[in-house]
Structures are given as structure tokens and as C-alpha cells.
C-alpha atoms as a PDB file:
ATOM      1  CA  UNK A   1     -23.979 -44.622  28.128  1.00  0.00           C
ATOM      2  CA  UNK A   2     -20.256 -44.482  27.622  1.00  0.00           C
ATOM      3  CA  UNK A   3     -20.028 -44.805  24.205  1.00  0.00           C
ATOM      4  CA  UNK A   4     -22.916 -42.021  23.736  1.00  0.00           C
ATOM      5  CA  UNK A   5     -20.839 -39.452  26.170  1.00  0.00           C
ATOM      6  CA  UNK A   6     -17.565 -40.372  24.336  1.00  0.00           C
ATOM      7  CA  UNK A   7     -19.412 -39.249  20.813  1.00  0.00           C
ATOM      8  CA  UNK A   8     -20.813 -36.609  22.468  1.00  0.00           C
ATOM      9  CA  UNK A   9     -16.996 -35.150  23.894  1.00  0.00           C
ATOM     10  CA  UNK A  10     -15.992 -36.006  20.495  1.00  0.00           C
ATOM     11  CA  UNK A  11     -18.416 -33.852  18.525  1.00  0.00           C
ATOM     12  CA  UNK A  12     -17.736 -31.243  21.026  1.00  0.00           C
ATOM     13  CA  UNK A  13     -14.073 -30.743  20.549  1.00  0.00           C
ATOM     14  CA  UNK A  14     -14.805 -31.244  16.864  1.00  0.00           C
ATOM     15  CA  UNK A  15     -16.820 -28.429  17.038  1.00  0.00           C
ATOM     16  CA  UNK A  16     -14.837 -26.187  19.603  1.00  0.00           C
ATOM     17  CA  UNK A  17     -11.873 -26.907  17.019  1.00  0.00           C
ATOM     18  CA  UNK A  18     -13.942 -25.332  13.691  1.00  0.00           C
ATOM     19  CA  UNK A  19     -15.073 -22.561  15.892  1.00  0.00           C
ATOM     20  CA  UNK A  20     -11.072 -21.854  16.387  1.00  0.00           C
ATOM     21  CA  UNK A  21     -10.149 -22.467  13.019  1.00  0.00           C
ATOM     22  CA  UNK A  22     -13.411 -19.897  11.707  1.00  0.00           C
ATOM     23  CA  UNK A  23     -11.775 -16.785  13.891  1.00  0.00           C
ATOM     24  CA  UNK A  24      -8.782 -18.112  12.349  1.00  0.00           C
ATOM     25  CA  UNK A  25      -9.591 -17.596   9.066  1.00  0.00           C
ATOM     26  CA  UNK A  26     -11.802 -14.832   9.385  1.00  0.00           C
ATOM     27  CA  UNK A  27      -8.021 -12.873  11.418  1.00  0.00           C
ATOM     28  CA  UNK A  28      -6.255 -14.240   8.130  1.00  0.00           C
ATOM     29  CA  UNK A  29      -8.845 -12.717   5.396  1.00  0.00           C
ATOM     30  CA  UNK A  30      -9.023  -9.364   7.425  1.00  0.00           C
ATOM     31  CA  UNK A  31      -5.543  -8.589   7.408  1.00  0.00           C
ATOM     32  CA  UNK A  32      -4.819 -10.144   3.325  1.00  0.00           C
ATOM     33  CA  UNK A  33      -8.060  -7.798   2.743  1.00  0.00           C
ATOM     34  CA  UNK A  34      -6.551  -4.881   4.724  1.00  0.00           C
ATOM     35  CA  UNK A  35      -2.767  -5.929   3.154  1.00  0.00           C
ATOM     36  CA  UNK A  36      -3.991  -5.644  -0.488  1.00  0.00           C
ATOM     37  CA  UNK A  37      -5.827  -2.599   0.509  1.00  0.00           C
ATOM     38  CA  UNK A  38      -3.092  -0.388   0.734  1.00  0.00           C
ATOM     39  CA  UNK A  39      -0.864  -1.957  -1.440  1.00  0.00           C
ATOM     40  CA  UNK A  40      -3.095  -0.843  -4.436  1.00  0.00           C
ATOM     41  CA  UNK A  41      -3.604   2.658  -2.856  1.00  0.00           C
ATOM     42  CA  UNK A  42       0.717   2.453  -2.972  1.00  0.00           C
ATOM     43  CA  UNK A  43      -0.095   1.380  -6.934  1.00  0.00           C
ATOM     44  CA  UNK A  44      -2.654   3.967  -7.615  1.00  0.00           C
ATOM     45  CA  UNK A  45      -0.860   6.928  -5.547  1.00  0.00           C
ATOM     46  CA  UNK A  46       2.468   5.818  -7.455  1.00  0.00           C
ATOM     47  CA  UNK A  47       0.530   5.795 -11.153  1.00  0.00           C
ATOM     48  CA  UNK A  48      -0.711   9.497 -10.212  1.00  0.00           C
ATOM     49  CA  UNK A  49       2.669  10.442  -8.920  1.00  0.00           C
ATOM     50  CA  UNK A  50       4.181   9.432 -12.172  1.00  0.00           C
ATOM     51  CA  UNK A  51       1.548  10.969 -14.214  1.00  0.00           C
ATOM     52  CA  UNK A  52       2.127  14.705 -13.002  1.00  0.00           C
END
């Protein structure tokens, strides 16, 4: 009964810890997604700016 509780707390911090890491990730893609957003509308506003 030990050992099956002791896999069972394992698993369950396993898990807890890839449900951390997933918000993580999903925070860090957001903001590179929002980042390179605007950094091309900088590009593309300073190609029309030079263009006129």
C-alpha cells in the first residue's frame, strides 16, 4: 500500500509540475508572439515612412 501511494504522490507532483511548466510556456509564447508583433509593425511603419 505504501509503495502504491508513494507512485501515486509521485505521478501527482509530476503532473502538477507539467501543468506549471504548460502556463509557463504558453506566458513565454504570448509575449515572443505579442514582442514580434510590434516589432514588424516598427519594420513595416519604418519601410512606409521611408518610402514617402
Amino acid at each position: 500500500m505504501s509503495f502504491v501511494t508513494r507512485v501515486n504522490s509521485i505521478v501527482g507532483v509530476i503532473a502538477r509540475a507539467l501543468d506549471i511548466v504548460r502556463v509557463i510556456s504558453l506566458f513565454l509564447v504570448a509575449t515572443v508572439s505579442m514582442w514580434l508583433f510590434e516589432s514588424m509593425e516598427r519594420m513595416v511603419n519604418r519601410v512606409k515612412g521611408s518610402r514617402q
